[in-house]
PDB file of N, CA and C in Angstrom:
ATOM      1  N   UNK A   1      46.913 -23.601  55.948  1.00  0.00           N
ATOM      2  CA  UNK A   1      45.823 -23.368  55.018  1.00  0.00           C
ATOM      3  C   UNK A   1      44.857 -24.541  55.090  1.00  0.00           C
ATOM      4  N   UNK A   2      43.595 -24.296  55.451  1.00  0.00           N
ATOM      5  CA  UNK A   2      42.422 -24.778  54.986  1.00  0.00           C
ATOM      6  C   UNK A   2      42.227 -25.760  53.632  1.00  0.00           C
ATOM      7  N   UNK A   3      42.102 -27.278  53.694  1.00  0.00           N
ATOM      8  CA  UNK A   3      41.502 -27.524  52.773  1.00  0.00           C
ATOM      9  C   UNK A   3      39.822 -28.282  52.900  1.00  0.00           C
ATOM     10  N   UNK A   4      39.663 -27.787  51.910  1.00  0.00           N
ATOM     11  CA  UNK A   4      37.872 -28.083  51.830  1.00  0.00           C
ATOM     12  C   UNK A   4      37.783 -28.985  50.889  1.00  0.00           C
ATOM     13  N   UNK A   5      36.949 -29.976  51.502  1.00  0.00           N
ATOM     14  CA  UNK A   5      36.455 -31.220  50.891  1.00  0.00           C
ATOM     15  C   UNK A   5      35.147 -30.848  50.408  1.00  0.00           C
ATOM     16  N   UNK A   6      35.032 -30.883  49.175  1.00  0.00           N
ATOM     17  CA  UNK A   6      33.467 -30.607  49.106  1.00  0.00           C
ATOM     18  C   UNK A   6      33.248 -31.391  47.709  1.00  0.00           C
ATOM     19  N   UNK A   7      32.272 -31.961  47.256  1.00  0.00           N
ATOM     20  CA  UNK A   7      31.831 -32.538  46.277  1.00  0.00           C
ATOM     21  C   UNK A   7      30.382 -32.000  45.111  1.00  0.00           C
ATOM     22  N   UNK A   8      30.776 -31.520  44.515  1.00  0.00           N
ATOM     23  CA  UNK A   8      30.215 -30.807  43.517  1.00  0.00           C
ATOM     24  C   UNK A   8      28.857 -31.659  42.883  1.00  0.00           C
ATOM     25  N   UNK A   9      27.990 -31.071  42.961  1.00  0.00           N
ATOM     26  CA  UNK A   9      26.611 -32.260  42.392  1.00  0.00           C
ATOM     27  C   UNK A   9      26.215 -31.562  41.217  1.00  0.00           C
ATOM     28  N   UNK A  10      26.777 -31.453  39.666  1.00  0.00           N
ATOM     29  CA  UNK A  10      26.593 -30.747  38.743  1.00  0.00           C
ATOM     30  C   UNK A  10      25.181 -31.175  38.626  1.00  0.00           C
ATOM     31  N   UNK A  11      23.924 -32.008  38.446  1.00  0.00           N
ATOM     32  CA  UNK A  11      23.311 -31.963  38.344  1.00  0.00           C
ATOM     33  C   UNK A  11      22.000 -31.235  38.732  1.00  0.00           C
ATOM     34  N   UNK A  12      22.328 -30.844  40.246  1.00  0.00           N
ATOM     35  CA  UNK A  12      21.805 -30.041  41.224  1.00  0.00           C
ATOM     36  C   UNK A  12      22.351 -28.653  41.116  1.00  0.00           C
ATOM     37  N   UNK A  13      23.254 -28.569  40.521  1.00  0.00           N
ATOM     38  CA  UNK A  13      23.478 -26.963  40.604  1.00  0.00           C
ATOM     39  C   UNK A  13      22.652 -26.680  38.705  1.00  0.00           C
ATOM     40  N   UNK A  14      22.803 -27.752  37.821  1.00  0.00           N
ATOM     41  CA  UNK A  14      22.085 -27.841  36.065  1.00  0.00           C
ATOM     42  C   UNK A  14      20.884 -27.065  36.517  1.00  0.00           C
ATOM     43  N   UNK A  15      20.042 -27.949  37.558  1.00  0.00           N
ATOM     44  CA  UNK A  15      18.741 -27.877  37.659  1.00  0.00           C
ATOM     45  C   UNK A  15      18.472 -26.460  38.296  1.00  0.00           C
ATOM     46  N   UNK A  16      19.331 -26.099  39.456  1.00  0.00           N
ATOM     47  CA  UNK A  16      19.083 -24.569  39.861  1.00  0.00           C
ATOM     48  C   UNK A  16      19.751 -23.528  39.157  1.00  0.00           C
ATOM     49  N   UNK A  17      20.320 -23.693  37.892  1.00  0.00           N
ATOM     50  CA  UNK A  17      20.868 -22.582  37.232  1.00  0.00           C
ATOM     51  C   UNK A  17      19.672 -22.581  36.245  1.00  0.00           C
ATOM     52  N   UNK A  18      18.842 -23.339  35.710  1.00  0.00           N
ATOM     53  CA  UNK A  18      17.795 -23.515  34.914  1.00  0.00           C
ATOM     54  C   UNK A  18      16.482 -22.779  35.609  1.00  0.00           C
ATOM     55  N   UNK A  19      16.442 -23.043  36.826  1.00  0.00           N
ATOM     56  CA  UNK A  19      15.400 -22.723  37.446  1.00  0.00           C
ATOM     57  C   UNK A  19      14.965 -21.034  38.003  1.00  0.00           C
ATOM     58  N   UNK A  20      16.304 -20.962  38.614  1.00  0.00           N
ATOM     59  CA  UNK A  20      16.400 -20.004  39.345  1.00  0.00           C
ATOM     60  C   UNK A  20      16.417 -18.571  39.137  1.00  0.00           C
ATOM     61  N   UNK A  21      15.445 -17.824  39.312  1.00  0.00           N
ATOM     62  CA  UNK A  21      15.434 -15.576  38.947  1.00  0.00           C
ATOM     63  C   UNK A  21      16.839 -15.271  38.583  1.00  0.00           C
ATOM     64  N   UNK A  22      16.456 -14.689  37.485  1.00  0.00           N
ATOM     65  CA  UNK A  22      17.910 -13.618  37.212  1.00  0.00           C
ATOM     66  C   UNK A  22      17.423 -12.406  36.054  1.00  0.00           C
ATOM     67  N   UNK A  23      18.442 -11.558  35.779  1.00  0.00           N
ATOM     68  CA  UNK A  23      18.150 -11.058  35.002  1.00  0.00           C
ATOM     69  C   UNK A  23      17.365  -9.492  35.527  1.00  0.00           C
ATOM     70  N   UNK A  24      16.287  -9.201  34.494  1.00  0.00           N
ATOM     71  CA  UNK A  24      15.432  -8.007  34.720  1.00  0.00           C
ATOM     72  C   UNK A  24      14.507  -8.287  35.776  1.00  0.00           C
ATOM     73  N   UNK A  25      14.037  -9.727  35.897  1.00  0.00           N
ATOM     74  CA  UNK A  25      12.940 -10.428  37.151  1.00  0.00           C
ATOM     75  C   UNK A  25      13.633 -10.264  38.368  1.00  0.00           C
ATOM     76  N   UNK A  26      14.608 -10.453  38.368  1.00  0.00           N
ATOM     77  CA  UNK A  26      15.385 -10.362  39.477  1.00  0.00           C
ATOM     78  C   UNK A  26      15.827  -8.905  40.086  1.00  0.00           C
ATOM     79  N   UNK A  27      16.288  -7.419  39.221  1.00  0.00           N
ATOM     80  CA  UNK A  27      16.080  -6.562  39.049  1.00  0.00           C
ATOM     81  C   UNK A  27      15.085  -5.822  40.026  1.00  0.00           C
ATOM     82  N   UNK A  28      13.483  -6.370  38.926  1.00  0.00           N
ATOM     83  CA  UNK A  28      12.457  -5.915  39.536  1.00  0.00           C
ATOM     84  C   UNK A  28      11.854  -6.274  41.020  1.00  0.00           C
ATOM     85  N   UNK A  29      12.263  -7.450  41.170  1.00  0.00           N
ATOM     86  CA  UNK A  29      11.996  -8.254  42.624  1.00  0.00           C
ATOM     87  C   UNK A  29      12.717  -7.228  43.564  1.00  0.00           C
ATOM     88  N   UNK A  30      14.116  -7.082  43.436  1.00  0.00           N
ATOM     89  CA  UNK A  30      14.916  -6.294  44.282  1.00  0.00           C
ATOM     90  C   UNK A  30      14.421  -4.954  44.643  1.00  0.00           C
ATOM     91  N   UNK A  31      14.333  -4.379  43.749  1.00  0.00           N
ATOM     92  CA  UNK A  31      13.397  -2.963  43.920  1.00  0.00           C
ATOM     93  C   UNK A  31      12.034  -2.536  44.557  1.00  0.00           C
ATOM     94  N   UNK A  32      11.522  -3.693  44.173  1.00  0.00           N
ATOM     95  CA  UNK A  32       9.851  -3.993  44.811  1.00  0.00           C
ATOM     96  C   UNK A  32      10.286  -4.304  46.830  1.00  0.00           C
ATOM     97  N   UNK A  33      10.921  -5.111  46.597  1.00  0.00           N
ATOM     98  CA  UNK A  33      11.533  -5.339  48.080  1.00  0.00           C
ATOM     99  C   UNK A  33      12.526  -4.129  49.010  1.00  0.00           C
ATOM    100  N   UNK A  34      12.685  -3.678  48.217  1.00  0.00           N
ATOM    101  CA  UNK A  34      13.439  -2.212  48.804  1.00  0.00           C
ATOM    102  C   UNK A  34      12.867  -0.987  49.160  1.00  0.00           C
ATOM    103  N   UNK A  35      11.516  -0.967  47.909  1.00  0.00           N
ATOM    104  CA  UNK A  35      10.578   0.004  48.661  1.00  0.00           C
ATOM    105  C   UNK A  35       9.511  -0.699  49.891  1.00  0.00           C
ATOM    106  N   UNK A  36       9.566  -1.795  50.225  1.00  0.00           N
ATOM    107  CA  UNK A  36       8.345  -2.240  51.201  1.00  0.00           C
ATOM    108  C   UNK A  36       9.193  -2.420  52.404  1.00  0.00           C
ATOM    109  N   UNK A  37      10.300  -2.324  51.908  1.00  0.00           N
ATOM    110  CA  UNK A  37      11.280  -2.726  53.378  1.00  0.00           C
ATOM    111  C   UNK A  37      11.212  -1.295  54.340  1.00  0.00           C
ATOM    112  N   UNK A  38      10.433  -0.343  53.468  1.00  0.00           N
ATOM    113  CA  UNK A  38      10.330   0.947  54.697  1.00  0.00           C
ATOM    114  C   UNK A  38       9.146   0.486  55.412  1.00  0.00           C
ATOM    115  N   UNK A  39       9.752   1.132  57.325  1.00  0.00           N
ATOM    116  CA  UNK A  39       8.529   0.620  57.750  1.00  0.00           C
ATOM    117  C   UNK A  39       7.711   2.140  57.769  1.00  0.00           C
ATOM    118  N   UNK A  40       7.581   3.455  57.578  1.00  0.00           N
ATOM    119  CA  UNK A  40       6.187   3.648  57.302  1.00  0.00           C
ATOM    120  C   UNK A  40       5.871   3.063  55.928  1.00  0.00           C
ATOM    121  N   UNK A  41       6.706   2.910  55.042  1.00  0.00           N
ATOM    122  CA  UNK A  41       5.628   2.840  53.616  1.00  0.00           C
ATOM    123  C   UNK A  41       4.778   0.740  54.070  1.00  0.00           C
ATOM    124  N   UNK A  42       5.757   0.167  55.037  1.00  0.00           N
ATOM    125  CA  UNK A  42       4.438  -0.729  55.465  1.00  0.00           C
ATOM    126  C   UNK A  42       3.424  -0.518  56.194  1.00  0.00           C
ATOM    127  N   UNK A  43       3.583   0.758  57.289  1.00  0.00           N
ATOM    128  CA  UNK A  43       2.285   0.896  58.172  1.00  0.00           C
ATOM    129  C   UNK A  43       1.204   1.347  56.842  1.00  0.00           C
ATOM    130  N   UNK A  44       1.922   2.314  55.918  1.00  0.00           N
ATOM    131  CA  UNK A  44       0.843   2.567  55.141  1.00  0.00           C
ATOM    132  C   UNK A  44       0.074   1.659  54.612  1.00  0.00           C
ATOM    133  N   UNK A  45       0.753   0.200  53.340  1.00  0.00           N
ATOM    134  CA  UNK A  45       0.336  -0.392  53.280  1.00  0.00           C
ATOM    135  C   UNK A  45      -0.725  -1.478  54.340  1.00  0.00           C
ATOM    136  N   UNK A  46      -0.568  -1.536  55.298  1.00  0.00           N
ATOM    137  CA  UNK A  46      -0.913  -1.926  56.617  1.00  0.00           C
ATOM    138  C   UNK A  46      -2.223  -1.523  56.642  1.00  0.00           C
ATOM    139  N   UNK A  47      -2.255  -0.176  56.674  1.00  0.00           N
ATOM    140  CA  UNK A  47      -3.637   0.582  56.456  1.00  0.00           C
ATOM    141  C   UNK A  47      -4.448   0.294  55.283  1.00  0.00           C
ATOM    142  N   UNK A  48      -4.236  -0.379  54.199  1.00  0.00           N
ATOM    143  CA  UNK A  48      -4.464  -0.010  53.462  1.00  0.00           C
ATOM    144  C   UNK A  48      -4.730  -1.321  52.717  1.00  0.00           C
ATOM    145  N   UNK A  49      -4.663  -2.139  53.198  1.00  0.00           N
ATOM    146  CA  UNK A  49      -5.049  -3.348  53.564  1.00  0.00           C
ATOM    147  C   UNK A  49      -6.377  -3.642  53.831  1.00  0.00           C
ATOM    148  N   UNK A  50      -6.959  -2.729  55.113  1.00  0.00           N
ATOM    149  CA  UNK A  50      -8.418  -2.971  55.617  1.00  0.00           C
ATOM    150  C   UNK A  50      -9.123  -1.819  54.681  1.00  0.00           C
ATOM    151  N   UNK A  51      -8.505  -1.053  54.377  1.00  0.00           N
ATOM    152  CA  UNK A  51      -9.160   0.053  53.391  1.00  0.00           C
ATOM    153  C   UNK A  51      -8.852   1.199  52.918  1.00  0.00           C
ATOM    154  N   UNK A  52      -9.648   1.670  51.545  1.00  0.00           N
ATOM    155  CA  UNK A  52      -8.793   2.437  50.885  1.00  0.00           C
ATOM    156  C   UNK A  52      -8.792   4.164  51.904  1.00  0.00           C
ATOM    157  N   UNK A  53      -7.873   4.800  52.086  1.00  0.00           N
ATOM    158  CA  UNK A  53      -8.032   5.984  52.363  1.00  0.00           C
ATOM    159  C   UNK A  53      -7.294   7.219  51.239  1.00  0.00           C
ATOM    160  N   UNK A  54      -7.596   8.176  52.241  1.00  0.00           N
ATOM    161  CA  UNK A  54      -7.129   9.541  51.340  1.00  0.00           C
ATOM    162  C   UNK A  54      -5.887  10.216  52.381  1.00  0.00           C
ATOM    163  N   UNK A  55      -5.230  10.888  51.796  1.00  0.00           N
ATOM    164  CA  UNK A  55      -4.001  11.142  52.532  1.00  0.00           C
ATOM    165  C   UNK A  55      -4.173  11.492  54.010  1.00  0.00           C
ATOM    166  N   UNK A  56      -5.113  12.485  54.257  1.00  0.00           N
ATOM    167  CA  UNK A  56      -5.370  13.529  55.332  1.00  0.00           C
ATOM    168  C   UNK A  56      -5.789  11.850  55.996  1.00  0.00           C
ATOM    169  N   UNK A  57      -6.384  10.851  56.189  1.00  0.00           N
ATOM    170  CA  UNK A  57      -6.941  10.238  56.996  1.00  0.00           C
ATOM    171  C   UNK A  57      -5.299   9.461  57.714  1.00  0.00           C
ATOM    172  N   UNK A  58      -4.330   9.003  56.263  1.00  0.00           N
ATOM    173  CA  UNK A  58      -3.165   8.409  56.661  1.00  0.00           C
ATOM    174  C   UNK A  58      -2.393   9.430  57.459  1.00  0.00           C
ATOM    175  N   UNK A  59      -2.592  10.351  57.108  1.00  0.00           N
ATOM    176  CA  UNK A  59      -1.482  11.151  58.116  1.00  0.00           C
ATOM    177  C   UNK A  59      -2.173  11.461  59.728  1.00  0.00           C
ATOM    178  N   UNK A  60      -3.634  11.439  59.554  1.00  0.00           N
ATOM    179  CA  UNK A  60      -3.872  11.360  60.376  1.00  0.00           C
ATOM    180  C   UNK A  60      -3.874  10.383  61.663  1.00  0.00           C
ATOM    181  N   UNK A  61      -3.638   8.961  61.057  1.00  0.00           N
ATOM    182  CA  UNK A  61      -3.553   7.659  61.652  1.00  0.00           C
ATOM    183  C   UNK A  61      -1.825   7.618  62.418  1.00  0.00           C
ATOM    184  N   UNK A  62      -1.376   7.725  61.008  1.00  0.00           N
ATOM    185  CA  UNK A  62       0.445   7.492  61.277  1.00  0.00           C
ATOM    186  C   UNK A  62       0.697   8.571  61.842  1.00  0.00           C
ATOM    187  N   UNK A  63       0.269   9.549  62.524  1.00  0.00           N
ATOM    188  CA  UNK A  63       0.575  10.785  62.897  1.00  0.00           C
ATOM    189  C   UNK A  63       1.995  11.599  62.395  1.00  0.00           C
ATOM    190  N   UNK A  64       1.498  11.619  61.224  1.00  0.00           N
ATOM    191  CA  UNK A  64       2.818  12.283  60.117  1.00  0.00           C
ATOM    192  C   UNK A  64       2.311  13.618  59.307  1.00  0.00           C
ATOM    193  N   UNK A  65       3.436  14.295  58.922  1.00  0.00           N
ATOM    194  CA  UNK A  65       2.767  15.263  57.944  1.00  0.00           C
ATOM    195  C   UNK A  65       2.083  15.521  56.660  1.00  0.00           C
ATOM    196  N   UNK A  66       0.909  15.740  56.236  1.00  0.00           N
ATOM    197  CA  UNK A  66       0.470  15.638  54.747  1.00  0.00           C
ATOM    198  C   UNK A  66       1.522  15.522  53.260  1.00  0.00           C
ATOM    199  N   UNK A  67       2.533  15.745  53.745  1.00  0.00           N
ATOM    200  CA  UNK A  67       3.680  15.957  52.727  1.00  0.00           C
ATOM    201  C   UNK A  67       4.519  15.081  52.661  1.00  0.00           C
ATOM    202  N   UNK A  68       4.534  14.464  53.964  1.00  0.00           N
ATOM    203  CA  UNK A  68       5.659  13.358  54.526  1.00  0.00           C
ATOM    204  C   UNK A  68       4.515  11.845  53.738  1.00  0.00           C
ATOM    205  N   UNK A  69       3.263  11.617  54.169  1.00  0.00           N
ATOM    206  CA  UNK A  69       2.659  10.551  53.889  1.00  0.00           C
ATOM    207  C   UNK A  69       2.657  10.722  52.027  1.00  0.00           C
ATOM    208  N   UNK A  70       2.412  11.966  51.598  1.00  0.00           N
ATOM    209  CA  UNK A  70       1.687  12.059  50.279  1.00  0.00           C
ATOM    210  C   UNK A  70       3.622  11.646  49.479  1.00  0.00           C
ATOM    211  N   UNK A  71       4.199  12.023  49.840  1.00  0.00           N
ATOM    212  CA  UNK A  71       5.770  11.645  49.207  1.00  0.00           C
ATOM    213  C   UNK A  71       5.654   9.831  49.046  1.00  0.00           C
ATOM    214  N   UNK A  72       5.489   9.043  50.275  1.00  0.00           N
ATOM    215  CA  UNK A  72       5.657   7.641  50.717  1.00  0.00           C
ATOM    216  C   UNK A  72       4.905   7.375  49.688  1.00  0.00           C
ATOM    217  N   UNK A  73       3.247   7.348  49.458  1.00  0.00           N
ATOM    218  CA  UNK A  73       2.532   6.884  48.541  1.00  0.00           C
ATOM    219  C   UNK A  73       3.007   7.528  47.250  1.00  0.00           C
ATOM    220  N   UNK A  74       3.712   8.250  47.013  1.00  0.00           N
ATOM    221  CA  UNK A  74       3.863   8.555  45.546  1.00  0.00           C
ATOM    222  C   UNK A  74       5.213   7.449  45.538  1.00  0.00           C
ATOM    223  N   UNK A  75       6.137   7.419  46.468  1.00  0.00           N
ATOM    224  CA  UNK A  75       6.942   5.995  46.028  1.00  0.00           C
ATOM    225  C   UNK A  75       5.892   4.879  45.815  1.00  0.00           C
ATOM    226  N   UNK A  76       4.967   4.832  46.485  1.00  0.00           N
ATOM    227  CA  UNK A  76       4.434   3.297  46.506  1.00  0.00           C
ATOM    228  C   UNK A  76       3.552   3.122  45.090  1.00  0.00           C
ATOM    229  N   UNK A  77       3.538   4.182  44.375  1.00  0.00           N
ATOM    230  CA  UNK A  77       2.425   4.138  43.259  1.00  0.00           C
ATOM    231  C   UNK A  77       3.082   4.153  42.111  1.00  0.00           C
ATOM    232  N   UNK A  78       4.663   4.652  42.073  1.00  0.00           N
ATOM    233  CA  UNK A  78       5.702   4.657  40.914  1.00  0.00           C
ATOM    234  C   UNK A  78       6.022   2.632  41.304  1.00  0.00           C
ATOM    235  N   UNK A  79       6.071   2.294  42.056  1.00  0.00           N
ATOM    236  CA  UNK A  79       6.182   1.145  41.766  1.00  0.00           C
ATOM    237  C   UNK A  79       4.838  -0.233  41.652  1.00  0.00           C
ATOM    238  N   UNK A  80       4.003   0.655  41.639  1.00  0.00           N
ATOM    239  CA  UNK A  80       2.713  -0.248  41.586  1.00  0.00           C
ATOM    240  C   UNK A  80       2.047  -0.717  42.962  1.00  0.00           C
ATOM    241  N   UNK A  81       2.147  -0.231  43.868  1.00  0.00           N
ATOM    242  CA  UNK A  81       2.160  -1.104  45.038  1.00  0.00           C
ATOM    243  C   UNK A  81       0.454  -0.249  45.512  1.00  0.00           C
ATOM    244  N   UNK A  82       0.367   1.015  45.343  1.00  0.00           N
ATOM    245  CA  UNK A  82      -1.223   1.539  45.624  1.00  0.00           C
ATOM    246  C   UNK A  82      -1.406   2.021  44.275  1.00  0.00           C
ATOM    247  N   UNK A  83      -2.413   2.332  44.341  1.00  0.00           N
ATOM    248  CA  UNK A  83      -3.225   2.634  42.693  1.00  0.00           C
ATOM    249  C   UNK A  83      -4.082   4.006  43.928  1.00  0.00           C
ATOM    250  N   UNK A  84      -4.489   5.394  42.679  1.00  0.00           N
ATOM    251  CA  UNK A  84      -5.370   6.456  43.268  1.00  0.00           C
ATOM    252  C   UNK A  84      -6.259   6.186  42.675  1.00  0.00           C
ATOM    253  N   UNK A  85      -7.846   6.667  43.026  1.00  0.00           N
ATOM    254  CA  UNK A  85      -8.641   7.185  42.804  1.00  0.00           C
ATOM    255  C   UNK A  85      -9.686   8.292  42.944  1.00  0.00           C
ATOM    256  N   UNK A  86     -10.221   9.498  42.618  1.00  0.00           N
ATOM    257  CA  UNK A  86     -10.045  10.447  42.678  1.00  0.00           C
ATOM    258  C   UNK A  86     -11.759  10.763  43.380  1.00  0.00           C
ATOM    259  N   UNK A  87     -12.377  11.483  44.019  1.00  0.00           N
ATOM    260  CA  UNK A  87     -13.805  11.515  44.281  1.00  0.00           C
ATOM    261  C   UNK A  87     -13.489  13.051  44.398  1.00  0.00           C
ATOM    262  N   UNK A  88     -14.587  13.861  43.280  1.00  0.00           N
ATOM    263  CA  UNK A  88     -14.372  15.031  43.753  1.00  0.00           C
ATOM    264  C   UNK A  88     -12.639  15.993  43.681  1.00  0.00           C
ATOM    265  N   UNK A  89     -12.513  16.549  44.465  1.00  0.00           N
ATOM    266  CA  UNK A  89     -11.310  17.101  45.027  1.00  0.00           C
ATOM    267  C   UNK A  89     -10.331  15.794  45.800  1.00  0.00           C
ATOM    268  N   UNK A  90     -11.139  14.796  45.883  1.00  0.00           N
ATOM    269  CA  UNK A  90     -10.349  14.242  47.241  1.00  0.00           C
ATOM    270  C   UNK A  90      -9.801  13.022  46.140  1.00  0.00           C
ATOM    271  N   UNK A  91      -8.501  12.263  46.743  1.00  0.00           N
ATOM    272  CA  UNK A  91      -7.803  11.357  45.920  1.00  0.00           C
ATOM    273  C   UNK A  91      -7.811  10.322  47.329  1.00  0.00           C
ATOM    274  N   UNK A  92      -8.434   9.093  46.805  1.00  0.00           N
ATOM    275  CA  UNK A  92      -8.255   7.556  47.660  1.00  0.00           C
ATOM    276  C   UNK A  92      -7.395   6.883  47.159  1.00  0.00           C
ATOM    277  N   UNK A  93      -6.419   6.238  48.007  1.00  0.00           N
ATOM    278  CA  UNK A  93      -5.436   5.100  47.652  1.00  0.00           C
ATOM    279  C   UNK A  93      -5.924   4.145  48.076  1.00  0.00           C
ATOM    280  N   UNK A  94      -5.482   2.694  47.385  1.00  0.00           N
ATOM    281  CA  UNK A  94      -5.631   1.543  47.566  1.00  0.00           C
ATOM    282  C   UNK A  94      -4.649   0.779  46.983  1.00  0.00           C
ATOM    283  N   UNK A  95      -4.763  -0.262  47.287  1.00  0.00           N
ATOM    284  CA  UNK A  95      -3.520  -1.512  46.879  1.00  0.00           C
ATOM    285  C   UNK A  95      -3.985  -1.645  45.924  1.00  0.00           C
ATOM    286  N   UNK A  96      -3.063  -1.961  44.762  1.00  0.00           N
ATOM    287  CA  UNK A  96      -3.143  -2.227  43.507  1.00  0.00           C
ATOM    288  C   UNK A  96      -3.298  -3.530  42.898  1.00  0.00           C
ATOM    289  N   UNK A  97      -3.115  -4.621  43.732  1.00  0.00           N
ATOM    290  CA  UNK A  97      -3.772  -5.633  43.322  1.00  0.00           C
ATOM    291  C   UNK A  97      -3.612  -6.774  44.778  1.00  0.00           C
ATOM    292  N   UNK A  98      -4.177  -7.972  44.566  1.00  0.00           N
ATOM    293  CA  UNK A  98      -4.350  -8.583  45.574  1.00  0.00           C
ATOM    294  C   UNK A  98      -2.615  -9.538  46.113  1.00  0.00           C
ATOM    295  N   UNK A  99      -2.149  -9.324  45.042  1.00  0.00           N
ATOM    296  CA  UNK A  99      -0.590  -9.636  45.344  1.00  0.00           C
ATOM    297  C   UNK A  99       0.167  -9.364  46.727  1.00  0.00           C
ATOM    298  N   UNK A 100       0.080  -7.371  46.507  1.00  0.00           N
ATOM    299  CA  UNK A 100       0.134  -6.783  47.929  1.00  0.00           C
ATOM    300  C   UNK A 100      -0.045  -7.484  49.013  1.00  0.00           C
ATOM    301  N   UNK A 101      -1.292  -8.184  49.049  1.00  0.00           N
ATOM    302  CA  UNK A 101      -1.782  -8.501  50.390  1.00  0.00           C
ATOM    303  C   UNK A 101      -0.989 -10.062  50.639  1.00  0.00           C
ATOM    304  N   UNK A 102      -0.719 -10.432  49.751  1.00  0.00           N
ATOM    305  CA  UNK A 102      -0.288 -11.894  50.078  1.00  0.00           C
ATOM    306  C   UNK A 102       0.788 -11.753  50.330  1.00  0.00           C
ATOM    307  N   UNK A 103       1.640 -10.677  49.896  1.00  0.00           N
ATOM    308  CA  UNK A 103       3.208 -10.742  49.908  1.00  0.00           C
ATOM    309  C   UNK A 103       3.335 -10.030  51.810  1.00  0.00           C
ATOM    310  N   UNK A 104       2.327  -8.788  51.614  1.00  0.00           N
ATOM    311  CA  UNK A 104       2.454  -8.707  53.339  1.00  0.00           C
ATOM    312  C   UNK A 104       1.663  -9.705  54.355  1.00  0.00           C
ATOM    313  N   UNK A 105       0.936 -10.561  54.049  1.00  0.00           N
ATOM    314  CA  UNK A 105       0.215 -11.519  55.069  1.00  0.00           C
ATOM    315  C   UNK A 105       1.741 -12.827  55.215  1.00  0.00           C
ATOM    316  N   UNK A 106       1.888 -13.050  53.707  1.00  0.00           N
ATOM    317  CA  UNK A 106       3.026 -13.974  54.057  1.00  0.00           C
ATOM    318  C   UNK A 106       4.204 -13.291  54.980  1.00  0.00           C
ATOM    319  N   UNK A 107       4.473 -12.342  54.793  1.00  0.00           N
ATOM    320  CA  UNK A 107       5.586 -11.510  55.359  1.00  0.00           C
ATOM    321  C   UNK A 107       5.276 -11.648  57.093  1.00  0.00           C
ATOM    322  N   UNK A 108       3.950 -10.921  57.611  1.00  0.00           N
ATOM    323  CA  UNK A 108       3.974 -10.969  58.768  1.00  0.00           C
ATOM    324  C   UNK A 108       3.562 -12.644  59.657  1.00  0.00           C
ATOM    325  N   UNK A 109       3.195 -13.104  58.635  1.00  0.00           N
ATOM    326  CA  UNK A 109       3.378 -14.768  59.215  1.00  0.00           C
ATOM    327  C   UNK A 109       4.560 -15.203  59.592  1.00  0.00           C
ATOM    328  N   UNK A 110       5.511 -15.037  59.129  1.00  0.00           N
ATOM    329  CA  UNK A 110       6.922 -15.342  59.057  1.00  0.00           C
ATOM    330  C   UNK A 110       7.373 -14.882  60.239  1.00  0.00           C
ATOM    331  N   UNK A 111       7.089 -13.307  60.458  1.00  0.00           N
ATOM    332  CA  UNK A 111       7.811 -13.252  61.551  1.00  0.00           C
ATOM    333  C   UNK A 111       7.329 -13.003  62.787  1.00  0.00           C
ATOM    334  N   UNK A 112       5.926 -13.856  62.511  1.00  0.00           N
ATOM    335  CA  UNK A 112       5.160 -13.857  63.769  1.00  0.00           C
ATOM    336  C   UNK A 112       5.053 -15.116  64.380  1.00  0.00           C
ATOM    337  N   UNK A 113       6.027 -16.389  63.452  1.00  0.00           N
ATOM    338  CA  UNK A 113       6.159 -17.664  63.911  1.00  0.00           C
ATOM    339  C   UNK A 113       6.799 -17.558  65.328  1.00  0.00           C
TER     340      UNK A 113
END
């Protein structure tokens, strides 16, 4: 059997039990990260990024079905991630706030190091 030497720095673990997400924040973080971890619902966002569109244009891009894209953005809008707006008959999505964009610019920085 294994023994482990290790030395405990209660002060350093004080400071990160004080500090550190938990709870409902933590919750919500997880969930937010679970729907973006799909990669169409990122090509969508992706798109959507340089500008707002309407479904028929996304399905037309992602070469997917009107039903298949319009499902993805209705996940992405139950969690806040596009916001609609309506012209006419026709409904435009867009990112819902500028957060979006930082969380995917930081994202593809990372793994474009």
């Amino acid at each position: 059997m294994a023994v482990h030497s290790c030395t405990m720095h209660p002060e350093v673990v004080d400071e990160v039990a004080k500090r550190m997400v938990r709870g409902e924040t933590l919750t919500k973080m997880s969930a937010f990260l679970k729907v973006v971890a799909d990669p169409t619902r990122l090509s969508i966002v992706s798109a959507l990024l340089i500008r707002e569109m309407c479904v028929c244009d996304l399905a037309k891009l992602l070469g997917m079905e009107h039903s298949a894209v319009s499902h993805q953005l209705a996940v992405l809008r139950k969690s806040d991630i596009v916001k609609v707006r309506q012209d006419g008959k026709v409904k435009y999505y867009s990112l819902s706030d500028e957060h979006i964009n930082t969380v995917f610019s930081v994202t593809f920085m990372h793994v474009n190091e």
